[in-house]
Protein backbone atom coordinates (compact mmCIF):
# COMPACT_ATOMS: atom_id res chain seq x y z
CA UNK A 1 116.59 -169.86 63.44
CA UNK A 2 113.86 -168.68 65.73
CA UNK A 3 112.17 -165.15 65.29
CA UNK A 4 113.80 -163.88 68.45
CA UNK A 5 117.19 -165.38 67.49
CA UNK A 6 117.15 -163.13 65.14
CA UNK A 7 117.42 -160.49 66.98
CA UNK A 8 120.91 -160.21 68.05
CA UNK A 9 123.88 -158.61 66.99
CA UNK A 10 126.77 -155.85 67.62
CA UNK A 11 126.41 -152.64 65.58
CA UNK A 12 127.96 -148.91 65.23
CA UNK A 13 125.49 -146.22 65.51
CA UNK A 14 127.69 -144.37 66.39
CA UNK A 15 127.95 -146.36 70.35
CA UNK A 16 129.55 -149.83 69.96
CA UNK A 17 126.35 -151.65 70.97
CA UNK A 18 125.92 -155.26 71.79
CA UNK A 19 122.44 -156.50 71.37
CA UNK A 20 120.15 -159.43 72.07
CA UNK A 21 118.76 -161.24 75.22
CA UNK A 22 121.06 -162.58 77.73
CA UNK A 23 124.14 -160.74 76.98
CA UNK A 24 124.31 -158.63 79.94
CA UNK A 25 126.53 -161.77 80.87
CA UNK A 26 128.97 -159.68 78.43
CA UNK A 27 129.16 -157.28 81.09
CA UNK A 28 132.59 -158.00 82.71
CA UNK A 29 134.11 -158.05 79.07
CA UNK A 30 133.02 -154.67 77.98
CA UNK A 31 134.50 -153.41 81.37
CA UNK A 32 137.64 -155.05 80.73
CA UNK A 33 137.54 -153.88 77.35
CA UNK A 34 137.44 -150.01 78.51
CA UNK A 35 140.52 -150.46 80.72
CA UNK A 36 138.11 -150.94 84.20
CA UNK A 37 139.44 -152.78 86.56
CA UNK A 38 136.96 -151.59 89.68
CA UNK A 39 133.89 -150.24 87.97
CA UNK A 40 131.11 -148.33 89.74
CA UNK A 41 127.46 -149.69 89.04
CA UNK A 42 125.31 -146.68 89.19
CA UNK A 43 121.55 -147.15 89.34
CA UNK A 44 118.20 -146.20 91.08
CA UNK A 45 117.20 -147.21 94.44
CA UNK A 46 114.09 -149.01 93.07
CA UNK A 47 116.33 -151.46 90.64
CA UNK A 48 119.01 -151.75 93.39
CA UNK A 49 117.11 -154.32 95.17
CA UNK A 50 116.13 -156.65 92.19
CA UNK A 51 118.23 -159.64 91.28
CA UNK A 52 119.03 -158.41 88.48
CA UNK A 53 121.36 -155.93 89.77
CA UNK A 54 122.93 -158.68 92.19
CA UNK A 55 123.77 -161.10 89.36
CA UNK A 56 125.45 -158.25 87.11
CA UNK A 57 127.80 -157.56 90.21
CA UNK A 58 127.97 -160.96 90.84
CA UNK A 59 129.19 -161.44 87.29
CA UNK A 60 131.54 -158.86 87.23
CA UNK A 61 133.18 -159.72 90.48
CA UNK A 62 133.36 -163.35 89.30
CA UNK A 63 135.51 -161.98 86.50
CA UNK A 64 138.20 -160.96 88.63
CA UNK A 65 136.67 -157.03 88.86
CA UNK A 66 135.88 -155.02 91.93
CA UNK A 67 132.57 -153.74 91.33
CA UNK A 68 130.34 -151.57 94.37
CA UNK A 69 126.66 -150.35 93.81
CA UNK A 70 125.65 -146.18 94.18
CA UNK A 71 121.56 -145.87 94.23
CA UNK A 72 121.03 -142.91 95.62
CA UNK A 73 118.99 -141.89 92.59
CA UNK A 74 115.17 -140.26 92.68
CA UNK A 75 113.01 -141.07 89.79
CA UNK A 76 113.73 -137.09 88.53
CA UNK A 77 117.43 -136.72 89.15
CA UNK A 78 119.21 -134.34 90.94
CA UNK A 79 122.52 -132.29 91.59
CA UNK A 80 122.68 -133.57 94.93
CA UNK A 81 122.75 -137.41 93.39
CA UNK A 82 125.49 -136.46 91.10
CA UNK A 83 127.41 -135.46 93.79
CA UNK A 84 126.74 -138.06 95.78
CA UNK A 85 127.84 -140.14 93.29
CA UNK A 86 131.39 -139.01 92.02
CA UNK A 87 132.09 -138.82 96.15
CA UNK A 88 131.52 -142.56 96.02
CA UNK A 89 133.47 -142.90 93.03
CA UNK A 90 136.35 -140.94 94.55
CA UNK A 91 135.80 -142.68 97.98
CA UNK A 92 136.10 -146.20 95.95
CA UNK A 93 138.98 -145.62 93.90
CA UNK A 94 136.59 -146.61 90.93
CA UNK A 95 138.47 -146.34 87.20
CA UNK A 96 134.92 -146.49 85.66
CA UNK A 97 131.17 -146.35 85.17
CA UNK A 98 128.11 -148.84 84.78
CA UNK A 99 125.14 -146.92 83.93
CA UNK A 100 122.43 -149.62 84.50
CA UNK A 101 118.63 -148.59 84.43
CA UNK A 102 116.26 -146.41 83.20
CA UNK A 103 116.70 -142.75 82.20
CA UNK A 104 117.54 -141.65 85.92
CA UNK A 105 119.79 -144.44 86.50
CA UNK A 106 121.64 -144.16 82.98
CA UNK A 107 121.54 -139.79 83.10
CA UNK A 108 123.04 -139.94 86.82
CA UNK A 109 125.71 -142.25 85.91
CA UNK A 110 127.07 -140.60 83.06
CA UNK A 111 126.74 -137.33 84.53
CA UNK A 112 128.94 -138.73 87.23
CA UNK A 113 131.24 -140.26 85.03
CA UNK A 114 131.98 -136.67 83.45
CA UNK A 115 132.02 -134.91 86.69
CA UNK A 116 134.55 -137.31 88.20
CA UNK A 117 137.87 -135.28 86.64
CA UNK A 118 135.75 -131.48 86.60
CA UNK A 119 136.50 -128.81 89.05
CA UNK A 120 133.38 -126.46 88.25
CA UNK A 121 130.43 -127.36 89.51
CA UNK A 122 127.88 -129.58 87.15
CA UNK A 123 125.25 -127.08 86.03
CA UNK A 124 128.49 -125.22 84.26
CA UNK A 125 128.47 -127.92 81.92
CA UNK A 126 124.45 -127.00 80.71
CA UNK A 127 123.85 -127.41 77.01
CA UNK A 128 123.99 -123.28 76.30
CA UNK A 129 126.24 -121.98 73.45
CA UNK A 130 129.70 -123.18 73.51
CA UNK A 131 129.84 -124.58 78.02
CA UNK A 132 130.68 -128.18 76.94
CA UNK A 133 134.18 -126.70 76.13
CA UNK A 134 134.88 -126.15 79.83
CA UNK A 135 134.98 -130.08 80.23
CA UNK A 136 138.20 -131.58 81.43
CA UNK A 137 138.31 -134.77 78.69
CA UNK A 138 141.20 -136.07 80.48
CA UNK A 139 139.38 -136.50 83.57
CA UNK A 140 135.83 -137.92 81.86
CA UNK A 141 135.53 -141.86 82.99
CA UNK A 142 134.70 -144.45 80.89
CA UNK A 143 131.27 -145.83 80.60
CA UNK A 144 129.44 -149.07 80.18
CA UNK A 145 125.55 -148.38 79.69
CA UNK A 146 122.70 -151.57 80.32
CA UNK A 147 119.16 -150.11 79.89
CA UNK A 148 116.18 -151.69 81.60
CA UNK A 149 113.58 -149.81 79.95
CA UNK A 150 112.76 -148.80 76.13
CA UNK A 151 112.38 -145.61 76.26
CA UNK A 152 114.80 -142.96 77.09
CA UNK A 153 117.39 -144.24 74.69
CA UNK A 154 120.00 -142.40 77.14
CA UNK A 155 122.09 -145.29 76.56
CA UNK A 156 123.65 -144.18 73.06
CA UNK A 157 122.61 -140.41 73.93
CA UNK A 158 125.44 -137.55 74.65
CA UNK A 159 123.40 -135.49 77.72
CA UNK A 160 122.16 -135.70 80.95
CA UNK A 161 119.08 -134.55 82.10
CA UNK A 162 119.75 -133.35 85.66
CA UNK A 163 117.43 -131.08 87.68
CA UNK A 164 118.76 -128.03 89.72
CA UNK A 165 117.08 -127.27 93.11
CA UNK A 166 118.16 -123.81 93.29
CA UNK A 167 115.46 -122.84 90.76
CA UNK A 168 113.96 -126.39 90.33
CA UNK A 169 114.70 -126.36 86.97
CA UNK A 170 115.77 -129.50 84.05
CA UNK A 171 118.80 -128.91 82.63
CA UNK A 172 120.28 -131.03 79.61
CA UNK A 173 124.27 -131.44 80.84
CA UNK A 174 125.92 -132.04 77.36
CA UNK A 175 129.42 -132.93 75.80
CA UNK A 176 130.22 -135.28 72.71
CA UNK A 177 132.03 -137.73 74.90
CA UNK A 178 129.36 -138.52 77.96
CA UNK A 179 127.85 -141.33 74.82
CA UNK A 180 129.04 -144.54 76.22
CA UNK A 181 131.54 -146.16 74.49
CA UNK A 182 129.74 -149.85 74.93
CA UNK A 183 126.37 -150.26 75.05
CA UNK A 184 124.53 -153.98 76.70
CA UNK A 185 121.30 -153.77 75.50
CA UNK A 186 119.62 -156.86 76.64
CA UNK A 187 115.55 -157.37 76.26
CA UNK A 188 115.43 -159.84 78.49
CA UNK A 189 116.36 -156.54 81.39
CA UNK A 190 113.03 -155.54 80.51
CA UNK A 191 111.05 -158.55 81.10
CA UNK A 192 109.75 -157.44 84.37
CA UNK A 193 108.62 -154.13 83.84
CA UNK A 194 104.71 -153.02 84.85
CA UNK A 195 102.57 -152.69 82.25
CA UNK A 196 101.80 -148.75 82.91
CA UNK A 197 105.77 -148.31 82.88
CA UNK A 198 105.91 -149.95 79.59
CA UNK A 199 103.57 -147.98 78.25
CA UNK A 200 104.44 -145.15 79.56
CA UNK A 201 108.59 -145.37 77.97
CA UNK A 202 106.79 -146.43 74.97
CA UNK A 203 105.47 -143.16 74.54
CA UNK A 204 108.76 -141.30 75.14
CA UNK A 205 110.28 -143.18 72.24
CA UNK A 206 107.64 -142.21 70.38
CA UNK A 207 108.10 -138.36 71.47
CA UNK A 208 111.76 -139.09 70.98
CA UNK A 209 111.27 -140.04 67.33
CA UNK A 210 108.03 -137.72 66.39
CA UNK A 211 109.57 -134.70 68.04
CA UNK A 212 112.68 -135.53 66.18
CA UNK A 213 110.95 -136.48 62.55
CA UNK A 214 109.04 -133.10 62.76
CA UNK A 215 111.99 -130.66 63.76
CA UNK A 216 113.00 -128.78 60.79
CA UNK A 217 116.08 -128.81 61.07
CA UNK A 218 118.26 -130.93 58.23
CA UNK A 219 119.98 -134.10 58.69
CA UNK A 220 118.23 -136.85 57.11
CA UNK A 221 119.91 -139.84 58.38
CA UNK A 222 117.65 -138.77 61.92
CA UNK A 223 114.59 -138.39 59.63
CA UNK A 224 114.76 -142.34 58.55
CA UNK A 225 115.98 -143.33 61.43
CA UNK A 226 112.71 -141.91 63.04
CA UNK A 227 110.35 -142.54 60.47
CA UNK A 228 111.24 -146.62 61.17
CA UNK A 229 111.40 -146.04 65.20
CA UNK A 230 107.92 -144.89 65.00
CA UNK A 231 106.79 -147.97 62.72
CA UNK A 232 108.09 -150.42 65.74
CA UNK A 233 106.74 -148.66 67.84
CA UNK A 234 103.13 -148.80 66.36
CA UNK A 235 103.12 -152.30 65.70
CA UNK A 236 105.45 -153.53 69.10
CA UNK A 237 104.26 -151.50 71.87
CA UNK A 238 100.87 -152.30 72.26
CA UNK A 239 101.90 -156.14 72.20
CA UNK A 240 104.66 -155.34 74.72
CA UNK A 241 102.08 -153.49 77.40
CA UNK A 242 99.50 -156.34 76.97
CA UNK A 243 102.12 -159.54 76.96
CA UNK A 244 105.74 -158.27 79.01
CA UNK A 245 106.77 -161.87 78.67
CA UNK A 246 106.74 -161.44 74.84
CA UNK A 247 110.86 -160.66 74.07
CA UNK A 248 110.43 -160.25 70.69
CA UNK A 249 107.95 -157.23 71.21
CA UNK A 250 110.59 -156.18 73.79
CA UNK A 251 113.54 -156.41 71.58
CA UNK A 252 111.97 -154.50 69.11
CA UNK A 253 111.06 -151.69 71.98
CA UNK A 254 113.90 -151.63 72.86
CA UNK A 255 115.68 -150.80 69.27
CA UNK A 256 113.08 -148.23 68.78
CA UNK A 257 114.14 -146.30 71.74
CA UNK A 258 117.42 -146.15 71.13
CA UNK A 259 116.56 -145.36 67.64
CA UNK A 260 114.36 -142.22 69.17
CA UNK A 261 117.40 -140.75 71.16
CA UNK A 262 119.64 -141.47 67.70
CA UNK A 263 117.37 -139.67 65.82
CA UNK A 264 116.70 -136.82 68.35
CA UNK A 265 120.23 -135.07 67.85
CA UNK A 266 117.48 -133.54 65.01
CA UNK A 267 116.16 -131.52 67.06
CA UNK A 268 112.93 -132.14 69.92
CA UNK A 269 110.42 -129.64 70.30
CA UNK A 270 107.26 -128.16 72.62
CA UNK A 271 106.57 -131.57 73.96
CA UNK A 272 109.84 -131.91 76.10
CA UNK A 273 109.56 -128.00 76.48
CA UNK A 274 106.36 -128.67 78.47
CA UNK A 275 107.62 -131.79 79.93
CA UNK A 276 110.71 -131.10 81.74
CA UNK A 277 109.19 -127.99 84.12
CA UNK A 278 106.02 -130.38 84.77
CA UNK A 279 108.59 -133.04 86.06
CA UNK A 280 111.02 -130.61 88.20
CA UNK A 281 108.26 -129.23 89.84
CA UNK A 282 105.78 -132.14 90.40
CA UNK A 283 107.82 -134.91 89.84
CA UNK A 284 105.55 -136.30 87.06
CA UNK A 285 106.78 -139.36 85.00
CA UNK A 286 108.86 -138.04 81.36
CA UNK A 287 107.57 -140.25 79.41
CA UNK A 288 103.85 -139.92 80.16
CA UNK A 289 103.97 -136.17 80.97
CA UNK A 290 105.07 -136.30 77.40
CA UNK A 291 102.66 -138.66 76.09
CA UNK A 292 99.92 -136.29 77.75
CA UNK A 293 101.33 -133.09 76.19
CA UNK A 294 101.50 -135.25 72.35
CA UNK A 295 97.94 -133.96 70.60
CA UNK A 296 98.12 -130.37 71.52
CA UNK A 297 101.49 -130.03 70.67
CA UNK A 298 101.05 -131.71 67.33
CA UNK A 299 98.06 -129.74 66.80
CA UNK A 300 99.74 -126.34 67.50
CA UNK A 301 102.29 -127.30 64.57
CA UNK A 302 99.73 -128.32 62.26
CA UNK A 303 100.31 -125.80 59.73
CA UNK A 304 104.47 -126.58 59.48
CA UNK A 305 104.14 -130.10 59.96
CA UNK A 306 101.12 -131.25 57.71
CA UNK A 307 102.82 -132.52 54.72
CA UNK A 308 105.59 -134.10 56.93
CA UNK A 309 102.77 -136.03 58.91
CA UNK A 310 101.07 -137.42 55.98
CA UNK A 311 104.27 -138.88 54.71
CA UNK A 312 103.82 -140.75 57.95
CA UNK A 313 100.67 -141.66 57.83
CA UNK A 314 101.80 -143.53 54.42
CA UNK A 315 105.07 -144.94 55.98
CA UNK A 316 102.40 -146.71 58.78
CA UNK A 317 100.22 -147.75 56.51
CA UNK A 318 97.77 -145.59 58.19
CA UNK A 319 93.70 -144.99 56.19
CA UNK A 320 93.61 -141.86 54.45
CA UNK A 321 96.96 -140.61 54.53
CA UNK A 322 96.93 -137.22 56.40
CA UNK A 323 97.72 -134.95 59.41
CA UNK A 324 94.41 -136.21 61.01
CA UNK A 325 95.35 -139.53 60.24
CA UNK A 326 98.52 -139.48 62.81
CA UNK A 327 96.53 -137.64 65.34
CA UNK A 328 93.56 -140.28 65.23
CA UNK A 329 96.85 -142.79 65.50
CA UNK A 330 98.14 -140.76 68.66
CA UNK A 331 94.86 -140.80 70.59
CA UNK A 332 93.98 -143.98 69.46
CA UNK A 333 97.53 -145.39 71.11
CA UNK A 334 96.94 -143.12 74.47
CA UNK A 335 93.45 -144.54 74.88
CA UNK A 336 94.69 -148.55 74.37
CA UNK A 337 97.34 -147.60 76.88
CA UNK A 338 95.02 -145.74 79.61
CA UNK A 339 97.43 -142.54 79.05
CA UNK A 340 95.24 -139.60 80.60
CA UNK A 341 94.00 -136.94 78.61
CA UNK A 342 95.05 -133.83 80.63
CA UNK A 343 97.95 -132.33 82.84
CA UNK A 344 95.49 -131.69 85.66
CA UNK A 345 95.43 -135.54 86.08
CA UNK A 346 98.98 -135.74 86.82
CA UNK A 347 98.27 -132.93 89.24
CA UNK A 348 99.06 -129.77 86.83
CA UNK A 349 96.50 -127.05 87.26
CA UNK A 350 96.18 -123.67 86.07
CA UNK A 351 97.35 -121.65 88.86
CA UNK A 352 100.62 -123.18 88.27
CA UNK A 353 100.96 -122.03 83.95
CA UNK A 354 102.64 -119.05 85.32
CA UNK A 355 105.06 -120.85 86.99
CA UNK A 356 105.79 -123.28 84.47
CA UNK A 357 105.69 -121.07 81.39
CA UNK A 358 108.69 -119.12 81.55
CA UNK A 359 110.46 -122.73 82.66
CA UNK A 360 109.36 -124.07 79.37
CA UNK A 361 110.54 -120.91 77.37
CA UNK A 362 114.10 -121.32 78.33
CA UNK A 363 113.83 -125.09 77.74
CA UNK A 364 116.66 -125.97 75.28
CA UNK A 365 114.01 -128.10 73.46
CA UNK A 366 111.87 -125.34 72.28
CA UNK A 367 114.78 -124.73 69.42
CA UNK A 368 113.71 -127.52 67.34
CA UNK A 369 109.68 -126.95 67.42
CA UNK A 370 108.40 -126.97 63.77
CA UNK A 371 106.58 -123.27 64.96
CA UNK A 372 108.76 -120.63 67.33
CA UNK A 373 107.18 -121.17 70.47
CA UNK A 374 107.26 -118.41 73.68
CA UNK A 375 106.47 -117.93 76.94
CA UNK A 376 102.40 -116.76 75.53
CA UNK A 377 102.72 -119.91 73.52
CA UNK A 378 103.68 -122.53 76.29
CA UNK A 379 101.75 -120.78 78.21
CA UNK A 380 98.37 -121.58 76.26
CA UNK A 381 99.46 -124.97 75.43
CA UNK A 382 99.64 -125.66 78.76
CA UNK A 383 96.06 -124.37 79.48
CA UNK A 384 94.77 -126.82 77.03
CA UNK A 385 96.77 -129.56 78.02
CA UNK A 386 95.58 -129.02 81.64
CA UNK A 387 91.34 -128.40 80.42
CA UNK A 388 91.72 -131.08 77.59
CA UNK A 389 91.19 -128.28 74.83
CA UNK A 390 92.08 -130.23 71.60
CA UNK A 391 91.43 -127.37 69.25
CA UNK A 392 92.09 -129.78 66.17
């Protein structure tokens, strides 16, 4: 058995996910299995014109399915695409969803697939004390998830992140059932990705798992489950960004992310905090806004989060075990990738901190940051993330 053929199989965590290049020709069979008889594929407008999105329709339609494509996605979703969405649904008479893509692709599709059966609008669903309750479950369509990227991990996660142009604003829309109940993970979907984009999901599953393995708050199934996550990801990514024909490095990206948005029910932290404003306003890429944002924020938690980092340092085999030895790891990783070193590169300057401050404070994220963060916090991480002031 080859290395890569051993890299397949079907698993519970908790999603029923089917894993291992070329089974995205399982497609029409998990639809049938949910009950669909005319699915919906819901992706961006970027992957709508690929073959690969062709040849799943193709393959669902040869099954005997009806099967129409909605792309009206932007790279930093909207309300607007949600709606757009569920009126296509409606306007179809679709019985369910295929979330195929990256994070905007897979967040707008099962945000549609919840809003299909609700009456109040979406951003009444945000993840704020007990909201989720007002979903109509009944109503909720079933979903079929196929990533093409290793990063988000949205595929097995329970939330969309939507943003809200009344205040231009990320909100995470939440409830226990928008996890798909299949999951296609396929490497192979991945195969064609640029070598920045790689790199630059890479880095969000390694947010997704770091933010999660430093949150302090307790479930320690997460904290394994990101403590391995972030050993793929140091020994797969780098090969993945330098050889995208390599499927075994993809494979194991590809685990690793959906390992980082498993392990993230833990808790994230000041790195999506800062994040999420930078990309409603600007429009900045997730993953390497948070990638950017990585050092400062792990230096600002230094003090809670020292003893927890050197435990990683010995998990990757890193020299001299310590806090220092992580950070040397991060920059190191940013620098082989080309990540920049500052917000102001990605076109955040400091005339904007007071805009994006208060943003960050009400970020749902900034609950699980090792060290209470505030307005005056965010606020000064930003500065340093936009002047490259690593105070380490």
């Amino acid at each position: 058995m080859s290395e890569l053929d051993a890299l397949r199989g079907n698993w519970n965590y908790p999603t029923s996910v089917r894993f291992g290049v070329g089974r995205v020709v399982e497609l029409a069979d998990a639809c049938k299995t949910l009950g669909m008889t005319n699915p919906l594929l819901v992706t961006d407008k970027a992957l709508a014109s690929l073959p690969m999105v062709a040849a799943a329709v193709a393959g669902v339609t040869a099954a005997g399915l009806g099967c129409a494509v909605f792309a009206d996605v932007q790279s930093n979703p909207v309300g607007a695409n949600v709606d757009a969405g569920v009126a296509a649904y409606r306007a179809g008479g679709h019985d369910g969803v295929i979330a195929f893509g990256g994070g905007s692709g897979l967040d707008t599709a099962k945000a549609v697939a919840l809003m299909v059966g609700q009456t109040r609008p979406i951003f009444d669903f945000e993840d704020r004390e007990d909201w989720w309750t007002r979903v109509n479950v009944e109503g909720m369509a079933p979903v079929v998830a196929v990533p093409t990227t290793s990063g988000t991990g949205s595929e097995v996660g329970r939330a969309s992140v939507i943003t809200d142009e009344s205040d231009h604003t990320k909100k995470i829309i939440f409830h226990p059932k928008m996890q798909p109940a299949i999951v296609i993970a396929d490497p192979q979907l991945t195969e064609g990705l640029p070598a920045n984009i790689t790199a630059w999901v890479g880095m969000d599953a390694l947010s997704h798992n770091l933010e999660a393995f430093c949150s302090p708050f307790y479930h320690p199934m997460a904290q394994g489950i990101a403590l391995e996550g972030m050993r793929l990801i140091k020994e797969w990514l780098p090969v993945a960004v330098k050889d995208g024909g390599n499927l075994v490095a993809r494979s194991q990206m590809m685990v690793a992310s959906s390992m980082g948005a498993t392990a993230f029910q833990k808790g994230l932290g000041a790195m999506h905090a800062l994040s999420h404003p930078c990309g409603a306003v600007f429009n900045t890429h997730h993953g390497l806004t948070n990638a950017v944002v990585m050092p400062y924020v792990l230096v600002f938690n230094r003090s809670a989060i020292e003893e927890r980092l050197t435990a990683l340092a010995r998990y990757l085999d890193l020299p001299n075990p310590s806090f220092d030895a992580v950070l040397d790891w991060v920059l190191a990783l940013s620098e082989e990738l080309n990540i920049p070193n500052t917000l102001a590169e990605l076109g955040v300057q400091l005339q904007h901190v007071g805009e994006l401050a208060p943003m960050a404070a009400l970020d749902p994220s900034c609950g699980g940051n090792p060290i209470a963060v505030d307005e005056e916090a965010l606020a000064g991480l930003y500065r340093q993330a936009i002047t490259g002031e690593l105070n380490r």
